[in-house]
PDB file of N, CA and C in Angstrom:
ATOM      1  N   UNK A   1      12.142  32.319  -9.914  1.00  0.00           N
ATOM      2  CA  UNK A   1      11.786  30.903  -9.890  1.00  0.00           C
ATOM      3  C   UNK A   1      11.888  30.317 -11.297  1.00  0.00           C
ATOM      4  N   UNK A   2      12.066  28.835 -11.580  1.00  0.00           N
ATOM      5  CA  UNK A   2      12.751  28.537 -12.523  1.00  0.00           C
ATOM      6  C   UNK A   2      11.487  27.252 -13.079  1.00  0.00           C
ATOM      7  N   UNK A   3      10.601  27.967 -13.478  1.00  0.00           N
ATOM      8  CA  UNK A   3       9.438  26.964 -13.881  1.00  0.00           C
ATOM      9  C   UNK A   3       9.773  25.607 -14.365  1.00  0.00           C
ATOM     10  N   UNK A   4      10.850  25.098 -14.948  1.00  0.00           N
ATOM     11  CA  UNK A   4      11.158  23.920 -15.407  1.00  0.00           C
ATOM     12  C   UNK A   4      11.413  23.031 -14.494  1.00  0.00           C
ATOM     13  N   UNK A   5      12.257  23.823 -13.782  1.00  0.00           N
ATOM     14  CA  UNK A   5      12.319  22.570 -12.454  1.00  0.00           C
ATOM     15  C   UNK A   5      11.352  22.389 -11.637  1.00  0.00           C
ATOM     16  N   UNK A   6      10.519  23.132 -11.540  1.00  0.00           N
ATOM     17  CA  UNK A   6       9.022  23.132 -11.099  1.00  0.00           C
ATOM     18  C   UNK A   6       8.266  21.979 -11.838  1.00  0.00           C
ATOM     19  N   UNK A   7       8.004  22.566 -13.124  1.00  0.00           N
ATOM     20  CA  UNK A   7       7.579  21.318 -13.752  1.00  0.00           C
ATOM     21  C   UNK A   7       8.099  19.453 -14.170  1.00  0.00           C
ATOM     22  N   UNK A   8       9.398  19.488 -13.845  1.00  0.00           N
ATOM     23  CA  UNK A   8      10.257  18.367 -14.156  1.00  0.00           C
ATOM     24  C   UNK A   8       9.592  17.753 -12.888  1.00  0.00           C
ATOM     25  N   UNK A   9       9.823  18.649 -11.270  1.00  0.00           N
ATOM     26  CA  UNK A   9       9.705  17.979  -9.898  1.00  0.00           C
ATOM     27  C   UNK A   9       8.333  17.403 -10.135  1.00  0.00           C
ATOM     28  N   UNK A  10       7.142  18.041 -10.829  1.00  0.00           N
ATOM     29  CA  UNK A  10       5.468  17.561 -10.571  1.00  0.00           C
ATOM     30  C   UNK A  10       5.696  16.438 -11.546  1.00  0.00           C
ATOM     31  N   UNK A  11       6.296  16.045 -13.119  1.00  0.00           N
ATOM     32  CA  UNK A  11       5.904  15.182 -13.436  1.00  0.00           C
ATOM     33  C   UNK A  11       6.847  13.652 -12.876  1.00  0.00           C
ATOM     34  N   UNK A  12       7.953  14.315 -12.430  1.00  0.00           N
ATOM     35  CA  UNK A  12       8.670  13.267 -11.282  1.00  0.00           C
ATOM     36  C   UNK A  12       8.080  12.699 -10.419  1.00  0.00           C
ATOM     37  N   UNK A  13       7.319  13.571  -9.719  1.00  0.00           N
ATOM     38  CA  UNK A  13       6.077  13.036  -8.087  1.00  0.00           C
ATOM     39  C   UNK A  13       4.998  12.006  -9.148  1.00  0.00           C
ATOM     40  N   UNK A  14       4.686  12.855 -10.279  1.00  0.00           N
ATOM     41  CA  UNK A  14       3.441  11.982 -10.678  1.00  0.00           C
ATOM     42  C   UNK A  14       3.557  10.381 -11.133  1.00  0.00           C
ATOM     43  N   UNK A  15       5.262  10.455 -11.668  1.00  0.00           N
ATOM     44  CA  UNK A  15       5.603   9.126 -12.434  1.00  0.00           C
ATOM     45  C   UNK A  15       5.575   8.478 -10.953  1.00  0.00           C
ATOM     46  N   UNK A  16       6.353   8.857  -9.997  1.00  0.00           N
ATOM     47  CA  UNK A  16       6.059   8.007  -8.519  1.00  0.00           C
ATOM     48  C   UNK A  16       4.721   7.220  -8.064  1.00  0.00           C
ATOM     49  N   UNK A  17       3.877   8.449  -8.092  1.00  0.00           N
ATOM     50  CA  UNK A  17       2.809   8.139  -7.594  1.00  0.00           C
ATOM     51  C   UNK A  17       2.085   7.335  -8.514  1.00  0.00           C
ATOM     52  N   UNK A  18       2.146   6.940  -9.873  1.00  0.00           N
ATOM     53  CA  UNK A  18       1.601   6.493 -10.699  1.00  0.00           C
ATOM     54  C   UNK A  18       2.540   5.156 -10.256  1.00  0.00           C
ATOM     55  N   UNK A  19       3.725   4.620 -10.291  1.00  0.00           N
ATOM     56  CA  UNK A  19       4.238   3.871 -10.232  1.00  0.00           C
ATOM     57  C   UNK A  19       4.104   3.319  -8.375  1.00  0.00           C
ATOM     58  N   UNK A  20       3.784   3.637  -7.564  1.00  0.00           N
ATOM     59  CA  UNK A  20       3.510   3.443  -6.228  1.00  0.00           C
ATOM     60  C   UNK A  20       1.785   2.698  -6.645  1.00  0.00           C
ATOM     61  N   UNK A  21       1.199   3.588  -7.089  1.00  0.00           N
ATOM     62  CA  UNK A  21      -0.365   3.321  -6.723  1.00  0.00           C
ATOM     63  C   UNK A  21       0.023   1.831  -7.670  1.00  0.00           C
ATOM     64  N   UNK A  22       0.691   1.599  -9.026  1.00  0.00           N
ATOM     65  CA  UNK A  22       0.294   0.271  -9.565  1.00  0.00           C
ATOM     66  C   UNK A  22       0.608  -1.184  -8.795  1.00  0.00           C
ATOM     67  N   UNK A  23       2.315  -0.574  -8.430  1.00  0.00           N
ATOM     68  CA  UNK A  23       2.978  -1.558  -7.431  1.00  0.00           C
ATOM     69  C   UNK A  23       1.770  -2.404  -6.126  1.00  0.00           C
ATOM     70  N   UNK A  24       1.337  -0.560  -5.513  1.00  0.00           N
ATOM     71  CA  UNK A  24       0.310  -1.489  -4.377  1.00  0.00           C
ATOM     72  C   UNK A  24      -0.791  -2.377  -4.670  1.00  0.00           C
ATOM     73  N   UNK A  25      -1.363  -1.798  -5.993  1.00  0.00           N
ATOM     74  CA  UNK A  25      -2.135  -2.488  -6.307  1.00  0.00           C
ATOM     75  C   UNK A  25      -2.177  -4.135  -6.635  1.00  0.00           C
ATOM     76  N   UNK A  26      -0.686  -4.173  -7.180  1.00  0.00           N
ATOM     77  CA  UNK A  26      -0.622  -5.978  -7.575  1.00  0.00           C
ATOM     78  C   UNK A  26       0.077  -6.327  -6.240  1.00  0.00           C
ATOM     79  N   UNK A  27       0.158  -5.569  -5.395  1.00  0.00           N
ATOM     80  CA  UNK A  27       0.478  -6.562  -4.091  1.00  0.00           C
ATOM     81  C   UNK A  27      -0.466  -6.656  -3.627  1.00  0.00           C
ATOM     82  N   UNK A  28      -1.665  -5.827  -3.656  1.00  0.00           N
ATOM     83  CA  UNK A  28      -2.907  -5.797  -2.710  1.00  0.00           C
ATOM     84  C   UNK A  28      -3.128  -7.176  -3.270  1.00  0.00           C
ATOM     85  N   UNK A  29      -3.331  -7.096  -4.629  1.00  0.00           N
ATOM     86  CA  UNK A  29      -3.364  -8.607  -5.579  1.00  0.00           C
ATOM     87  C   UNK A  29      -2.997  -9.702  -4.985  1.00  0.00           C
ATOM     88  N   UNK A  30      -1.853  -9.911  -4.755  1.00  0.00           N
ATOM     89  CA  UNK A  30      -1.089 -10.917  -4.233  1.00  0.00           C
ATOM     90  C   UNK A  30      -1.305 -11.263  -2.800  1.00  0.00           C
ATOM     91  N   UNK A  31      -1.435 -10.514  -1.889  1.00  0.00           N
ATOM     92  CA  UNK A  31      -1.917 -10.553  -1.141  1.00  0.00           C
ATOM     93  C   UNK A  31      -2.996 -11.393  -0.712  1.00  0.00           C
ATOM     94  N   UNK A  32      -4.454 -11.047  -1.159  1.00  0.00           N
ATOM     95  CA  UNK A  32      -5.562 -11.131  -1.182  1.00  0.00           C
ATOM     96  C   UNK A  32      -5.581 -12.844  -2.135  1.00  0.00           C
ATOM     97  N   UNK A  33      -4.549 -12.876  -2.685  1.00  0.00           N
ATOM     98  CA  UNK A  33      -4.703 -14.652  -3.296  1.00  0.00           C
ATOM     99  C   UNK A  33      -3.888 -15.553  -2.484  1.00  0.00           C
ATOM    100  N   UNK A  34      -2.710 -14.858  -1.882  1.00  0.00           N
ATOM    101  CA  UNK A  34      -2.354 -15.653  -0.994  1.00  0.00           C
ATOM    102  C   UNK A  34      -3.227 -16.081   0.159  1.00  0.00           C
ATOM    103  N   UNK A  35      -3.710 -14.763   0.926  1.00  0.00           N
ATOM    104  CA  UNK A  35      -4.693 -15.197   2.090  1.00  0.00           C
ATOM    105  C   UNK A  35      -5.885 -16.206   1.572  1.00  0.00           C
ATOM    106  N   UNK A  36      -6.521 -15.877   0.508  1.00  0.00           N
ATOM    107  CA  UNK A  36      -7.517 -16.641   0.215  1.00  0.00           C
ATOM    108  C   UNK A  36      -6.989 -18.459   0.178  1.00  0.00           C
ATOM    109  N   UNK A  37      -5.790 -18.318  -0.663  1.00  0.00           N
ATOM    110  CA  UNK A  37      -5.499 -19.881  -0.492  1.00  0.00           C
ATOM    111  C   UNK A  37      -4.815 -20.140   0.658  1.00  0.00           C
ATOM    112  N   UNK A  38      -4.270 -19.896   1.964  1.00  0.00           N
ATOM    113  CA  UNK A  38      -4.342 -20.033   3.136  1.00  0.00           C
ATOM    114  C   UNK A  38      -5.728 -20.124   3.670  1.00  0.00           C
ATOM    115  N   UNK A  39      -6.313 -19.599   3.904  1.00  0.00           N
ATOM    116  CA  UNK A  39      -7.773 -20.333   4.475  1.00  0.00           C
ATOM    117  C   UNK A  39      -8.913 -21.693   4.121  1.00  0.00           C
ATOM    118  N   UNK A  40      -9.473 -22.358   4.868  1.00  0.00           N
ATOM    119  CA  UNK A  40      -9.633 -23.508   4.110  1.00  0.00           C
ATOM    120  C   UNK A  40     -11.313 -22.879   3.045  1.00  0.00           C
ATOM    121  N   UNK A  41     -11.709 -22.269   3.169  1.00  0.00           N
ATOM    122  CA  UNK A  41     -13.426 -21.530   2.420  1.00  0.00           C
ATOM    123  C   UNK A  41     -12.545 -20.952   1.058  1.00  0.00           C
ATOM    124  N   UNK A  42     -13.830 -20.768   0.385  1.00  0.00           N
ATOM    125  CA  UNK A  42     -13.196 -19.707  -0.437  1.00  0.00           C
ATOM    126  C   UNK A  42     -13.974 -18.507  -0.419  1.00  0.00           C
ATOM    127  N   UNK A  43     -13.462 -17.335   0.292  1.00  0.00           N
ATOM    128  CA  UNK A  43     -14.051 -15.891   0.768  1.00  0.00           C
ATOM    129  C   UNK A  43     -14.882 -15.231  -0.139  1.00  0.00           C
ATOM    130  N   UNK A  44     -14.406 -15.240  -1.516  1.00  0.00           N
ATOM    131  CA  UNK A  44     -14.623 -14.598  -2.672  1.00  0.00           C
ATOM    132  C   UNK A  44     -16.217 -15.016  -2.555  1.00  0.00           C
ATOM    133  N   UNK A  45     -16.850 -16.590  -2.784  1.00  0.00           N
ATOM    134  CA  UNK A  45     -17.596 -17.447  -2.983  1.00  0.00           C
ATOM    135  C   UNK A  45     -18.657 -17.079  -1.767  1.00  0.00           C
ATOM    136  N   UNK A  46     -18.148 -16.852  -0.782  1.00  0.00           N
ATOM    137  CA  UNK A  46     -18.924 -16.751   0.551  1.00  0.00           C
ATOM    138  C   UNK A  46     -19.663 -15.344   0.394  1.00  0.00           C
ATOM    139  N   UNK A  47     -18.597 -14.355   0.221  1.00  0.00           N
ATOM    140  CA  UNK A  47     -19.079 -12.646   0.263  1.00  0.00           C
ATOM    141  C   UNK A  47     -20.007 -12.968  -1.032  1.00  0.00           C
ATOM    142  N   UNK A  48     -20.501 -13.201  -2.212  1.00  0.00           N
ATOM    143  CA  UNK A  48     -21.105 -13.699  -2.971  1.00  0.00           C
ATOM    144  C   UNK A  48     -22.629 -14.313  -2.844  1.00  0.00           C
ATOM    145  N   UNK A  49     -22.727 -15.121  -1.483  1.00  0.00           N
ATOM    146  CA  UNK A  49     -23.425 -15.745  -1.051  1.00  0.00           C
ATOM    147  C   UNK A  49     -24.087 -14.751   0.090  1.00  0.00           C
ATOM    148  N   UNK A  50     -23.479 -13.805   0.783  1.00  0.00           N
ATOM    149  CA  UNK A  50     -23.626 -12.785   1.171  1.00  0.00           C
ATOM    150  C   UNK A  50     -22.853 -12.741   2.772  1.00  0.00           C
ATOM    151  N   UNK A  51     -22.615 -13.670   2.574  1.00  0.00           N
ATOM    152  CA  UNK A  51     -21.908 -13.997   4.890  1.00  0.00           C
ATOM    153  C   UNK A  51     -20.680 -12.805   4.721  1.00  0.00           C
ATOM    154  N   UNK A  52     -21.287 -12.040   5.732  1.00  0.00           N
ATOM    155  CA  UNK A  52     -21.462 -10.415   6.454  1.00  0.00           C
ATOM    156  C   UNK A  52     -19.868 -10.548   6.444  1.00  0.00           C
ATOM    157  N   UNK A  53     -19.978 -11.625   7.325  1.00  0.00           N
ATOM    158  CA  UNK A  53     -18.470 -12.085   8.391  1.00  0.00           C
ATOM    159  C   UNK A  53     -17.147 -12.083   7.595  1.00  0.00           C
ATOM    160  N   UNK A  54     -17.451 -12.821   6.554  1.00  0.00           N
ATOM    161  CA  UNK A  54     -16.731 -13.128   6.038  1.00  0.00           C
ATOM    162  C   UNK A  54     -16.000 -11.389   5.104  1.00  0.00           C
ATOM    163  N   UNK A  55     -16.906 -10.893   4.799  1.00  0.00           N
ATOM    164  CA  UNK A  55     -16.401  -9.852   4.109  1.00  0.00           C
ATOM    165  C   UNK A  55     -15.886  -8.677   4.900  1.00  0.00           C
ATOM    166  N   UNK A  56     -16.472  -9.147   6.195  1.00  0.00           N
ATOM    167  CA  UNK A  56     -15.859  -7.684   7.499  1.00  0.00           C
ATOM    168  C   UNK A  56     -14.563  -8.199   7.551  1.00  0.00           C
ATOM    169  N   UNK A  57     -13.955  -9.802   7.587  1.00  0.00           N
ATOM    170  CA  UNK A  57     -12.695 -10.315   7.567  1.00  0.00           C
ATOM    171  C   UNK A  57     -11.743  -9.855   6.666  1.00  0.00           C
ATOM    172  N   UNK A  58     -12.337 -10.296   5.343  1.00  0.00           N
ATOM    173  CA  UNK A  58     -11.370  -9.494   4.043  1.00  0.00           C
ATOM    174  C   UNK A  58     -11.176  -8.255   4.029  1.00  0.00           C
ATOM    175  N   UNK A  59     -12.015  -7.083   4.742  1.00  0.00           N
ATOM    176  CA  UNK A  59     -12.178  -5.807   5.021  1.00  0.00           C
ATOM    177  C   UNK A  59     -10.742  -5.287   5.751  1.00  0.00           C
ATOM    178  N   UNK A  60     -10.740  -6.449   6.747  1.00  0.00           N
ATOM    179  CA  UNK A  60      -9.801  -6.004   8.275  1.00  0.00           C
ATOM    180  C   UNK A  60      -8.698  -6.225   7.805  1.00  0.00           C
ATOM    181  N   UNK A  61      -8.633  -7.597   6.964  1.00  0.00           N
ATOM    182  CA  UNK A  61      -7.340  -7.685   5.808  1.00  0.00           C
ATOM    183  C   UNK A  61      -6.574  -6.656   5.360  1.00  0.00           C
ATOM    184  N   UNK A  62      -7.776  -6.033   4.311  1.00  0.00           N
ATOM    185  CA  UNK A  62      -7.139  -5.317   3.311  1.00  0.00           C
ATOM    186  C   UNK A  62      -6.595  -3.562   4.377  1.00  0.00           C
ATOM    187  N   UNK A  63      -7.474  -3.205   5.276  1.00  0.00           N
ATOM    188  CA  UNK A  63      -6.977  -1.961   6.577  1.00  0.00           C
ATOM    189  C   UNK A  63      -5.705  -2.644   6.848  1.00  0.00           C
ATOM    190  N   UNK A  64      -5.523  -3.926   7.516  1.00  0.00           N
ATOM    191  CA  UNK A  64      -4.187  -4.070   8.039  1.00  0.00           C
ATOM    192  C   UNK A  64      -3.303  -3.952   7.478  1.00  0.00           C
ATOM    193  N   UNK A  65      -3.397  -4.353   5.452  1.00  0.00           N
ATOM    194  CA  UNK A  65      -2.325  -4.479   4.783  1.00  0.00           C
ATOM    195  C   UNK A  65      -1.995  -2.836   4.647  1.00  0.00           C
ATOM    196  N   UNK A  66      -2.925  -2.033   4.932  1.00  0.00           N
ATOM    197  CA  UNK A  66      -2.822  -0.525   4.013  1.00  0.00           C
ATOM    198  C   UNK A  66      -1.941   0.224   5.408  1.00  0.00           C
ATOM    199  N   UNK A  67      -2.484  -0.127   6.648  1.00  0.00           N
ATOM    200  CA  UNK A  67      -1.658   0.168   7.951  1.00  0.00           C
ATOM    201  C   UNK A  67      -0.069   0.146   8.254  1.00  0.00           C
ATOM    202  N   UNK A  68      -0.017  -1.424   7.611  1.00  0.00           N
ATOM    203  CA  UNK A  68       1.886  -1.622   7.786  1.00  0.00           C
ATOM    204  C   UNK A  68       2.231  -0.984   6.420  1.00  0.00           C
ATOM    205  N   UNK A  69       1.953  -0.615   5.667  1.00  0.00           N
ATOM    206  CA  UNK A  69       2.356   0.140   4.724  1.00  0.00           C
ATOM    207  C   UNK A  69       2.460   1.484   4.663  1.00  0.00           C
ATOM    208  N   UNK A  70       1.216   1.964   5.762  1.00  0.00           N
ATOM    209  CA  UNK A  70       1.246   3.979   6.126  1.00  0.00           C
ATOM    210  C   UNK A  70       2.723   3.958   7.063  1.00  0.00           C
ATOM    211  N   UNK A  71       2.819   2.875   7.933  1.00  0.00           N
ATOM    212  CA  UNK A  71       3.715   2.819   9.144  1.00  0.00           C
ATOM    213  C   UNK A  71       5.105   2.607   8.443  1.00  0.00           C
ATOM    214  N   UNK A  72       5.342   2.106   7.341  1.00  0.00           N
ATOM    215  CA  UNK A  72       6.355   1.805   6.509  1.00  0.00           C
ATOM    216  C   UNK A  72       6.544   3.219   5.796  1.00  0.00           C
ATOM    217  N   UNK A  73       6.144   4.060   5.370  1.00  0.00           N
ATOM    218  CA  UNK A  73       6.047   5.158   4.468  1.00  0.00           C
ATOM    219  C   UNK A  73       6.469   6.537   5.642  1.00  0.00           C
ATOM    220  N   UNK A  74       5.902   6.125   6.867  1.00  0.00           N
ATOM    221  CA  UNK A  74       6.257   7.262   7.621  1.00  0.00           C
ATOM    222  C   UNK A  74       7.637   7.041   8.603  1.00  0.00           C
ATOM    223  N   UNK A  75       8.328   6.003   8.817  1.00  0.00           N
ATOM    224  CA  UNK A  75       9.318   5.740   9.238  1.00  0.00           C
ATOM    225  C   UNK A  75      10.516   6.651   8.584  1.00  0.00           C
ATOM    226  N   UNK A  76      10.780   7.906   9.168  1.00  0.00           N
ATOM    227  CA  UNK A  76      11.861   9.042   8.259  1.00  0.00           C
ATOM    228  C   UNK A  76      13.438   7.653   8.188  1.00  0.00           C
ATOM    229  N   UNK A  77      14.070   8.584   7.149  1.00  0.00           N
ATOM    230  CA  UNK A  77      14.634   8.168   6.121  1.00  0.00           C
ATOM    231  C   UNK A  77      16.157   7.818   7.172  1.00  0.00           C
ATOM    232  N   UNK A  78      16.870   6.886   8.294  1.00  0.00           N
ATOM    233  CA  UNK A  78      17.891   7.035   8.531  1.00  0.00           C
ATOM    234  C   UNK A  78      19.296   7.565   8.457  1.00  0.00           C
ATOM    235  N   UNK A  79      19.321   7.454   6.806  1.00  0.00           N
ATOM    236  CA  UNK A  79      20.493   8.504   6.775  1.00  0.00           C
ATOM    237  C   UNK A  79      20.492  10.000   6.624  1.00  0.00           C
ATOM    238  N   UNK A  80      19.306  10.346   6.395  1.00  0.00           N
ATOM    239  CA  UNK A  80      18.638  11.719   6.861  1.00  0.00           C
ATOM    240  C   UNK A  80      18.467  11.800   8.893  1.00  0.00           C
ATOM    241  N   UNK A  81      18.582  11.288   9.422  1.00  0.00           N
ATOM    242  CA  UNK A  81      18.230  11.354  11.200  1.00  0.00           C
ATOM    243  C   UNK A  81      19.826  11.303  11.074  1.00  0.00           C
ATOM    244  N   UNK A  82      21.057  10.084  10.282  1.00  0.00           N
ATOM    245  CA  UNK A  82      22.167  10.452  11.039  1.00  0.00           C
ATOM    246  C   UNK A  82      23.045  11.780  10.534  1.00  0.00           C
ATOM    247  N   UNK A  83      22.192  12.286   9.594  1.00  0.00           N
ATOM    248  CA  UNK A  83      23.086  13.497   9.195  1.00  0.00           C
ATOM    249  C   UNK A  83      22.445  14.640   9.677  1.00  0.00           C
ATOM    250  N   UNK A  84      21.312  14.889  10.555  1.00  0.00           N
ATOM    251  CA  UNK A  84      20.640  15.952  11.328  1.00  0.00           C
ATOM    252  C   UNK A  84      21.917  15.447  12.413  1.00  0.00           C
ATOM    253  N   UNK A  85      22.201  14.020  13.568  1.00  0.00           N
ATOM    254  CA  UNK A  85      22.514  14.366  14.315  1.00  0.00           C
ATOM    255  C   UNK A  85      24.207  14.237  14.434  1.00  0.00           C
ATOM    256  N   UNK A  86      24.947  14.351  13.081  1.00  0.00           N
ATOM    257  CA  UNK A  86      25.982  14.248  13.033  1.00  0.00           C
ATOM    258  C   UNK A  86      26.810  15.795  13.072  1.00  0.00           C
ATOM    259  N   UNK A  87      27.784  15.908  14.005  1.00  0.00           N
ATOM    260  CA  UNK A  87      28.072  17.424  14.393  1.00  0.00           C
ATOM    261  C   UNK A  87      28.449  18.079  12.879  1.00  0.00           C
TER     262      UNK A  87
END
């Protein structure tokens, strides 16, 4: 076994994952300012004030956004499926 490429592959995954986790993060960002200025309240102001509702809403938000994104991540790779079923 050839430890370098071992080690090249982990700090490769890590620059990913370091570069994945920041990406989601300023979309979670973006996200979360878009919805807020689509609604006529301001959520931030409300959860603050303490209304339950309002923060179980931003909650269901932020699950749904993390959902189409697991469902996006697990969708295998097409040109990997047409070269399994290509003779």
């Amino acid at each position: 076994m050839d430890v370098g490429k071992h080690l090249i592959g982990f700090l490769l995954s890590l620059g990913w994952a370091l570069v994945a986790s920041v990406s989601m993060s300023i979309s979670l960002g973006i996200l979360l300012k878009v919805y807020d200025m689509m609604t006529p309240i301001n959520e931030w102001e409300e959860i603050r004030k303490g209304n339950i509702a309002c923060a179980i809403i931003m909650a269901a938000v932020i699950l749904a956004f993390g959902i189409v994104v697991a469902f996006t991540m697990s969708v295998p790779d097409t040109i990997t499926l047409i070269n399994k079923t290509a003779p």
